[in-house]
PDB file of N, CA and C in Angstrom:
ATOM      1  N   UNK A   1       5.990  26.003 140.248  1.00  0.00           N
ATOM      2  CA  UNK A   1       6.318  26.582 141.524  1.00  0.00           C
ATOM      3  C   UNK A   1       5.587  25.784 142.592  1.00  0.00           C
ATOM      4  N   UNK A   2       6.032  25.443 143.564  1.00  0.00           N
ATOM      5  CA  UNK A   2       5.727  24.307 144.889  1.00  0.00           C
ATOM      6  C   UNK A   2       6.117  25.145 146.204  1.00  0.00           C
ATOM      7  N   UNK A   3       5.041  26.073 146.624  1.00  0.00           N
ATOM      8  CA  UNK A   3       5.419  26.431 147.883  1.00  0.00           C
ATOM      9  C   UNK A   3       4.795  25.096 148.974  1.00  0.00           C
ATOM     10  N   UNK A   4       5.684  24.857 149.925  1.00  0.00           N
ATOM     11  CA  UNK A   4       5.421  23.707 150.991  1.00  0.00           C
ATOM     12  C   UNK A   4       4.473  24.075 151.621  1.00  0.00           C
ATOM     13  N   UNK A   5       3.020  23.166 152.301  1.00  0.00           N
ATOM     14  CA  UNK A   5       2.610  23.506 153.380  1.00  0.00           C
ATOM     15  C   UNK A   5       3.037  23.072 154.534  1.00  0.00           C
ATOM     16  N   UNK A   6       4.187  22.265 154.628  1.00  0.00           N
ATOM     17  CA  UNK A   6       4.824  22.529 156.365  1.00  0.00           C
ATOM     18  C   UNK A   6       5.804  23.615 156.248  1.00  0.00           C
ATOM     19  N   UNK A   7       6.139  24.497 155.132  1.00  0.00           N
ATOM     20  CA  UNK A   7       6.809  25.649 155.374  1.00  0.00           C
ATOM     21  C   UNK A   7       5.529  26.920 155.958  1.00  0.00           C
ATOM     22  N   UNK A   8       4.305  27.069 155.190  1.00  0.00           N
ATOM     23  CA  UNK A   8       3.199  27.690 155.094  1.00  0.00           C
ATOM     24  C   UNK A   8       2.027  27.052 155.270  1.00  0.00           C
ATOM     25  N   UNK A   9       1.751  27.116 156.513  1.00  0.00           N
ATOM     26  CA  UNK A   9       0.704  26.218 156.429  1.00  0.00           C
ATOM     27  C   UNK A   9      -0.826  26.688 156.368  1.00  0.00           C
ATOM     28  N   UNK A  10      -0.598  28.038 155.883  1.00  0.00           N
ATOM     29  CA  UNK A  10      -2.364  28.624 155.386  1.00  0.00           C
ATOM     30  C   UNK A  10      -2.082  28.735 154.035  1.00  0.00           C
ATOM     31  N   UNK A  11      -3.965  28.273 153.732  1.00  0.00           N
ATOM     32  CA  UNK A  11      -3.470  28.536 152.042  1.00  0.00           C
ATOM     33  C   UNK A  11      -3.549  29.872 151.238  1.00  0.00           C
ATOM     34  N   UNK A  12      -4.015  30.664 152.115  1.00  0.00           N
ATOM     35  CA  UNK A  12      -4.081  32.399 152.071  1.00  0.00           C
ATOM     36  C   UNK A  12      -2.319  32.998 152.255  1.00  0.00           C
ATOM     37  N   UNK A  13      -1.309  32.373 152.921  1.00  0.00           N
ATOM     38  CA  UNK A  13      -0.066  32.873 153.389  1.00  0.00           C
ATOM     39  C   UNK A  13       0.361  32.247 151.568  1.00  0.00           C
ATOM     40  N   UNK A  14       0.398  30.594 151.001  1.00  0.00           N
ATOM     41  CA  UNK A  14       0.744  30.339 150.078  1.00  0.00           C
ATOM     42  C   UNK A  14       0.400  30.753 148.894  1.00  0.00           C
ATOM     43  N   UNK A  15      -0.693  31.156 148.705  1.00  0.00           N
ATOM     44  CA  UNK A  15      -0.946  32.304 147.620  1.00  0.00           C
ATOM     45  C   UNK A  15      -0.196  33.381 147.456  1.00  0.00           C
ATOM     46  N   UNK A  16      -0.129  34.039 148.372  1.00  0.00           N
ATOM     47  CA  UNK A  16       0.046  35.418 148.738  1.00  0.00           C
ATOM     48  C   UNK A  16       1.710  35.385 148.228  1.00  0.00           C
ATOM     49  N   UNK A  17       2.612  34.239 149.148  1.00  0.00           N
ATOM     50  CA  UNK A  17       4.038  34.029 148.037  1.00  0.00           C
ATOM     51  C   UNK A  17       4.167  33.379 146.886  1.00  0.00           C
ATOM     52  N   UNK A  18       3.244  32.606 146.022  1.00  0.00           N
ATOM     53  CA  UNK A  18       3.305  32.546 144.770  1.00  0.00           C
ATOM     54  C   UNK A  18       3.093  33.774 143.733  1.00  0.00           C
ATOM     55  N   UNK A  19       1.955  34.842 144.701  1.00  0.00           N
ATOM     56  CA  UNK A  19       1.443  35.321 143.445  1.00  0.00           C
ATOM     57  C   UNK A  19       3.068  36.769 143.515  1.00  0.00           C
ATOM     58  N   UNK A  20       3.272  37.134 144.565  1.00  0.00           N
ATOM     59  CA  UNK A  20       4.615  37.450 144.587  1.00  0.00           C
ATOM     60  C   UNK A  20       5.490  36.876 143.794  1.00  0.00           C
ATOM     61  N   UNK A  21       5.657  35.597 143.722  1.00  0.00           N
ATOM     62  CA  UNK A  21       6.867  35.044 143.072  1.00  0.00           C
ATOM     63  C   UNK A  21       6.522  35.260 141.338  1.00  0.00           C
ATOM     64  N   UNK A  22       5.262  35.744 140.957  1.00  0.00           N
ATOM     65  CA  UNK A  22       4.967  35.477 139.454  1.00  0.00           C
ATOM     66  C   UNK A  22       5.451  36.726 138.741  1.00  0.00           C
ATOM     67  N   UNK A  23       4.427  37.645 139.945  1.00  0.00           N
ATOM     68  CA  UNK A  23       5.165  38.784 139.958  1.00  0.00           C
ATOM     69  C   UNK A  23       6.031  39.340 139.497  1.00  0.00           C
ATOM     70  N   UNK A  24       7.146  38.712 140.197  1.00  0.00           N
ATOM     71  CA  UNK A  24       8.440  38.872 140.362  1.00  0.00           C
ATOM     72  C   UNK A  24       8.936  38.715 139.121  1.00  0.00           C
ATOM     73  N   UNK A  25       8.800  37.174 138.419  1.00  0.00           N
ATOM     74  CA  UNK A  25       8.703  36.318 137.197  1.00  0.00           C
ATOM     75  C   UNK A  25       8.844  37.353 136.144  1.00  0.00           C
ATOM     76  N   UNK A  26       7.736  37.896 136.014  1.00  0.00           N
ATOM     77  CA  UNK A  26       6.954  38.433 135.048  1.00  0.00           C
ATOM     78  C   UNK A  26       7.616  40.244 134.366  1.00  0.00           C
ATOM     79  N   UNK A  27       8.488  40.419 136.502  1.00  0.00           N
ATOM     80  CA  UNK A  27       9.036  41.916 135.749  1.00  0.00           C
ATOM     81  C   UNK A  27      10.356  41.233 135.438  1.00  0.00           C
ATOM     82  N   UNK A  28      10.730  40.758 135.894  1.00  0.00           N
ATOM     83  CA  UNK A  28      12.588  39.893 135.733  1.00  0.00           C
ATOM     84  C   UNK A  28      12.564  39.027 134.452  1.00  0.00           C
ATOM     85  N   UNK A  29      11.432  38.989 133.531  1.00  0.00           N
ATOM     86  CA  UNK A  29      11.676  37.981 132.475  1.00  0.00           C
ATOM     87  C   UNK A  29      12.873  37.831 131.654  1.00  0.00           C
ATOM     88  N   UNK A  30      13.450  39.190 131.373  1.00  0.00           N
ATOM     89  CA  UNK A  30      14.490  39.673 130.314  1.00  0.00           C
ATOM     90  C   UNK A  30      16.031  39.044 131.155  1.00  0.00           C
ATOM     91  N   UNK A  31      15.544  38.688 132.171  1.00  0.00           N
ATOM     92  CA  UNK A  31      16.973  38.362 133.207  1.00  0.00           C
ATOM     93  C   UNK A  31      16.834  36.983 133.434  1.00  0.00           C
ATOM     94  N   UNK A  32      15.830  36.322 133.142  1.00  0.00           N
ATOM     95  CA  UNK A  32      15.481  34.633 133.572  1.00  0.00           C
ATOM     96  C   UNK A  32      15.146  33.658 132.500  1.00  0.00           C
ATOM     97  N   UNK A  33      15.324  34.727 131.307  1.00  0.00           N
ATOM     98  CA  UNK A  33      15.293  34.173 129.826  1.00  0.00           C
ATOM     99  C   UNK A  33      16.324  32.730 129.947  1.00  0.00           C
ATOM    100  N   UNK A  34      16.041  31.951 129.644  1.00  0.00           N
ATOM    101  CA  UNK A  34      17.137  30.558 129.355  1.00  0.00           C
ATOM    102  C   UNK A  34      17.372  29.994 130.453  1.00  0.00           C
ATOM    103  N   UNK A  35      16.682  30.281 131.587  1.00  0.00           N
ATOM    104  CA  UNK A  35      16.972  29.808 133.160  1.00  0.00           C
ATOM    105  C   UNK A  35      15.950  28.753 133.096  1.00  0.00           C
ATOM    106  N   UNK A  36      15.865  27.723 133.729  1.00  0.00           N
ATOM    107  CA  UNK A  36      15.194  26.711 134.617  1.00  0.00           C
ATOM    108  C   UNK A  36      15.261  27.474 136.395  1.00  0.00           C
ATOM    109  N   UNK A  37      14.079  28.194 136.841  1.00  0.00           N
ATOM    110  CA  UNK A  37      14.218  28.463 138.336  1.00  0.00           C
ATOM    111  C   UNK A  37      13.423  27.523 139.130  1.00  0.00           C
ATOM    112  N   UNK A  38      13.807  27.420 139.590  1.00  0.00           N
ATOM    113  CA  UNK A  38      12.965  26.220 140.986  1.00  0.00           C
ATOM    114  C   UNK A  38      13.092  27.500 142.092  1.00  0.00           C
ATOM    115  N   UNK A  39      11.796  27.423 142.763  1.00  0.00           N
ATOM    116  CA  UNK A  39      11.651  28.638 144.103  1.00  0.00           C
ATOM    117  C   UNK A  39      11.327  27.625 145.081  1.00  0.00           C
ATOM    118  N   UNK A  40      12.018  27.524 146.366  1.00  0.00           N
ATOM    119  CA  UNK A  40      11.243  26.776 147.302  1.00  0.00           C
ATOM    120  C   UNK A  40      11.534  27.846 148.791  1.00  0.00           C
ATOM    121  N   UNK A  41      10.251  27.913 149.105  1.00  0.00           N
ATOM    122  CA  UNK A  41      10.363  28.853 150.525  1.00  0.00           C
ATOM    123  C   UNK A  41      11.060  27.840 152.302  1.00  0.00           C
ATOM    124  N   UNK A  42      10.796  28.939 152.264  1.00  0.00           N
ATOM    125  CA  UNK A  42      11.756  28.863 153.903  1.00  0.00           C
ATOM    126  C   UNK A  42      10.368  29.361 155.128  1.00  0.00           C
ATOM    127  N   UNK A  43      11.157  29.345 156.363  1.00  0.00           N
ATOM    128  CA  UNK A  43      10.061  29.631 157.213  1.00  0.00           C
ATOM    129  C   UNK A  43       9.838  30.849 157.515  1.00  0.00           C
ATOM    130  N   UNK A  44      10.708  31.861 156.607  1.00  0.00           N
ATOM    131  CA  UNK A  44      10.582  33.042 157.208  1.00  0.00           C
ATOM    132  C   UNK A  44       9.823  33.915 156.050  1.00  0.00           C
ATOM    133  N   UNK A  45       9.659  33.192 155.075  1.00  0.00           N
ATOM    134  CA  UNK A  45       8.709  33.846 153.840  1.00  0.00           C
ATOM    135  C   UNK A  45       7.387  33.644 154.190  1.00  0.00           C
ATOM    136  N   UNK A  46       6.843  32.601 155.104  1.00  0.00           N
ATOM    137  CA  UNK A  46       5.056  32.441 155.405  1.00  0.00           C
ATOM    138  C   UNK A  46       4.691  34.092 156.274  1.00  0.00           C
ATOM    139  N   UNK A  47       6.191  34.840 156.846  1.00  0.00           N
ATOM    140  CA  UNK A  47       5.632  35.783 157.927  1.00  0.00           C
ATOM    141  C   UNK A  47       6.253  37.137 157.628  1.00  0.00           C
ATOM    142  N   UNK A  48       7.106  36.673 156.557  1.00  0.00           N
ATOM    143  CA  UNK A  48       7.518  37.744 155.268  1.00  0.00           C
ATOM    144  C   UNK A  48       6.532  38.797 155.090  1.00  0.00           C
ATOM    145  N   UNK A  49       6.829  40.003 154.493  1.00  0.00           N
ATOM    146  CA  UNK A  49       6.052  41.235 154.457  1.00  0.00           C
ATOM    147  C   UNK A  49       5.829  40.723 152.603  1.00  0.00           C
ATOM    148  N   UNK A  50       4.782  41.481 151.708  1.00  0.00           N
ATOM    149  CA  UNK A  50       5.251  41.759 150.484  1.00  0.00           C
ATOM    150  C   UNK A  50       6.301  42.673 150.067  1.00  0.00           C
ATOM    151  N   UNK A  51       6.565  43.041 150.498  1.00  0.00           N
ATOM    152  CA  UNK A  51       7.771  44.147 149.952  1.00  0.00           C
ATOM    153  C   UNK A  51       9.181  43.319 150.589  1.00  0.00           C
ATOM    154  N   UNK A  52       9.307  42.457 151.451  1.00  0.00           N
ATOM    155  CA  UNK A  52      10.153  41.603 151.906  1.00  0.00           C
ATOM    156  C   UNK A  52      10.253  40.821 150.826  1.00  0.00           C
ATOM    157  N   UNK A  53       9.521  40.035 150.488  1.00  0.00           N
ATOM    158  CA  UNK A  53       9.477  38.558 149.681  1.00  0.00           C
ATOM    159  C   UNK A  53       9.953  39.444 148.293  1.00  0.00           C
ATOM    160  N   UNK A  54       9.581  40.459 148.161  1.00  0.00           N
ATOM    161  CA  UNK A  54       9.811  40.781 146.603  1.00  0.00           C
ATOM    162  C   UNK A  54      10.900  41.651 146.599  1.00  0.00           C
ATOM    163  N   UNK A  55      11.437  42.147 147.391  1.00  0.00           N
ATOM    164  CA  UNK A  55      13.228  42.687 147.644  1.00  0.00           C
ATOM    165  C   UNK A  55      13.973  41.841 147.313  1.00  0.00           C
ATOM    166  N   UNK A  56      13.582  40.217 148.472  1.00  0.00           N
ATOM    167  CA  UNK A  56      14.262  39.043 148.285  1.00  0.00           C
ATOM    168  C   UNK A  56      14.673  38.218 146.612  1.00  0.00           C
ATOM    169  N   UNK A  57      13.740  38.340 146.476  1.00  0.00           N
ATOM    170  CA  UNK A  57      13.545  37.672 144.852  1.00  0.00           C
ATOM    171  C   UNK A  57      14.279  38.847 143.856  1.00  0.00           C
ATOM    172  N   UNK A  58      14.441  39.889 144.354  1.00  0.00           N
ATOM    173  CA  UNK A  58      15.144  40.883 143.106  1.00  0.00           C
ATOM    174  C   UNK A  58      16.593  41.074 143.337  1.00  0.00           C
ATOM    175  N   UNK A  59      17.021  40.321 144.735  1.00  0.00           N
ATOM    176  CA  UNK A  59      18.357  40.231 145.139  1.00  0.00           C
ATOM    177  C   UNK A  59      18.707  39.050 144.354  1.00  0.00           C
ATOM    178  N   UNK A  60      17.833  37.717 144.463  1.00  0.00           N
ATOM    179  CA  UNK A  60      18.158  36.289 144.163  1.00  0.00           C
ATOM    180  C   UNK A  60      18.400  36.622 142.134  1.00  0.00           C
ATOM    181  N   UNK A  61      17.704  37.728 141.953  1.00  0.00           N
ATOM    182  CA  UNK A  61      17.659  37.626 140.158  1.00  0.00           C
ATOM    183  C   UNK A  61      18.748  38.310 139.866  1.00  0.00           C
ATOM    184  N   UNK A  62      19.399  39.500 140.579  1.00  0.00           N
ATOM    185  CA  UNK A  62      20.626  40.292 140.521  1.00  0.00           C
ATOM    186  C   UNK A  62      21.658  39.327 140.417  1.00  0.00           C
ATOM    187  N   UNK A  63      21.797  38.731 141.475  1.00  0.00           N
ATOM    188  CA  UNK A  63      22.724  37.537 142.239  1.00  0.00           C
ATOM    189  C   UNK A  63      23.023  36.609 140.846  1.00  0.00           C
ATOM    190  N   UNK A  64      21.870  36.054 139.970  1.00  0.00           N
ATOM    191  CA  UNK A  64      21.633  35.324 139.123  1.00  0.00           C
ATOM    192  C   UNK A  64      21.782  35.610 137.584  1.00  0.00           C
ATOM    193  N   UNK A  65      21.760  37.105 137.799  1.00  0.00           N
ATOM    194  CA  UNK A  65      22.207  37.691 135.792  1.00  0.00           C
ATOM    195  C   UNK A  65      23.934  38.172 136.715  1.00  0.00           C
ATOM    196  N   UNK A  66      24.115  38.171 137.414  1.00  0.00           N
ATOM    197  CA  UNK A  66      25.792  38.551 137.532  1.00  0.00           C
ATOM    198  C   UNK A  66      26.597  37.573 137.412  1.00  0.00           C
ATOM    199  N   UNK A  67      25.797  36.144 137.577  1.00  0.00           N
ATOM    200  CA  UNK A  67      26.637  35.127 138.107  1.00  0.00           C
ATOM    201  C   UNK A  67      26.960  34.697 136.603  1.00  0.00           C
ATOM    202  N   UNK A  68      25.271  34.742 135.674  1.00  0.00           N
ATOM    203  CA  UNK A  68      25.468  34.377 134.425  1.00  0.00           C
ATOM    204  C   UNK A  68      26.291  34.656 133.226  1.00  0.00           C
ATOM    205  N   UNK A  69      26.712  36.348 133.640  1.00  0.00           N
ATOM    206  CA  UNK A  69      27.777  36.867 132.847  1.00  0.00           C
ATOM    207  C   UNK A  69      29.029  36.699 132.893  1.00  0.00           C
ATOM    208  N   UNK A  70      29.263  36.308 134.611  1.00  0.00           N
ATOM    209  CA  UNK A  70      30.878  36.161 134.798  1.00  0.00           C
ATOM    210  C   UNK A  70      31.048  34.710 133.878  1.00  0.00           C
ATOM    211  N   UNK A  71      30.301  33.839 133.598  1.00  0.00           N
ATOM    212  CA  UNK A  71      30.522  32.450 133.011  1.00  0.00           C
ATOM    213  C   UNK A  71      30.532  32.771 131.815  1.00  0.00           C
ATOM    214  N   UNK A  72      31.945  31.999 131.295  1.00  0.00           N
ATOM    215  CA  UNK A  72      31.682  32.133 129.401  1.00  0.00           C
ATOM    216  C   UNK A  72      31.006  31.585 129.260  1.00  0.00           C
ATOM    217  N   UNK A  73      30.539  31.584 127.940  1.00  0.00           N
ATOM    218  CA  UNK A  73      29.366  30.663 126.910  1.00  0.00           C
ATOM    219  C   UNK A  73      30.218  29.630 126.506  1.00  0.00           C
ATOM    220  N   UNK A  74      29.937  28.639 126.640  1.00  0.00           N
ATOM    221  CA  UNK A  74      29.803  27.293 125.962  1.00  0.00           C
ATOM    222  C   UNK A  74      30.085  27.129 124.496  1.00  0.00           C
TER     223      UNK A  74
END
C-alpha cells in the first residue's frame, strides 16, 4: 500500500489512511480473497473523516465482489 505524500502531506494524515485501509483489508478478507488490490488516495481522503474513508472502501469492496460474480470463471 503507497499512500502519496503530495496527495497527504502529513505523516500523521498518512497513517491514519493506511491503518484504515488494513482495517478495511482485514474485515473484507473473505471478499478480496484472489484479488491483487492496489489503493491509491486522492485529495479528498487526507481531509476525509474515518468513518468516510471506511464507508468508501466498503463501497469500492461491494462494487468489487459484484463485479466478480457477474464474470464467468475461466
Amino acid at each position: 500500500m503507497a499512500i502519496a505524500k503530495k496527495r497527504a502531506k502529513h505523516a500523521v494524515t498518512r497513517n491514519r489512511i493506511k491503518r484504515v485501509c488494513r482495517e478495511s483489508f482485514r474485515l473484507h478478507d473473505e471478499i478480496l480473497t484472489g484479488f491483487d488490490v492496489v489503493v491509491m488516495n486522492r485529495d479528498a481522503a487526507a481531509s476525509a473523516s474515518k468513518s468516510e474513508l471506511r464507508n468508501s472502501l466498503d463501497e469500492l469492496w461491494a462494487q468489487l465482489a459484484q463485479s466478480s460474480k457477474s464474470k464467468p470463471a475461466a
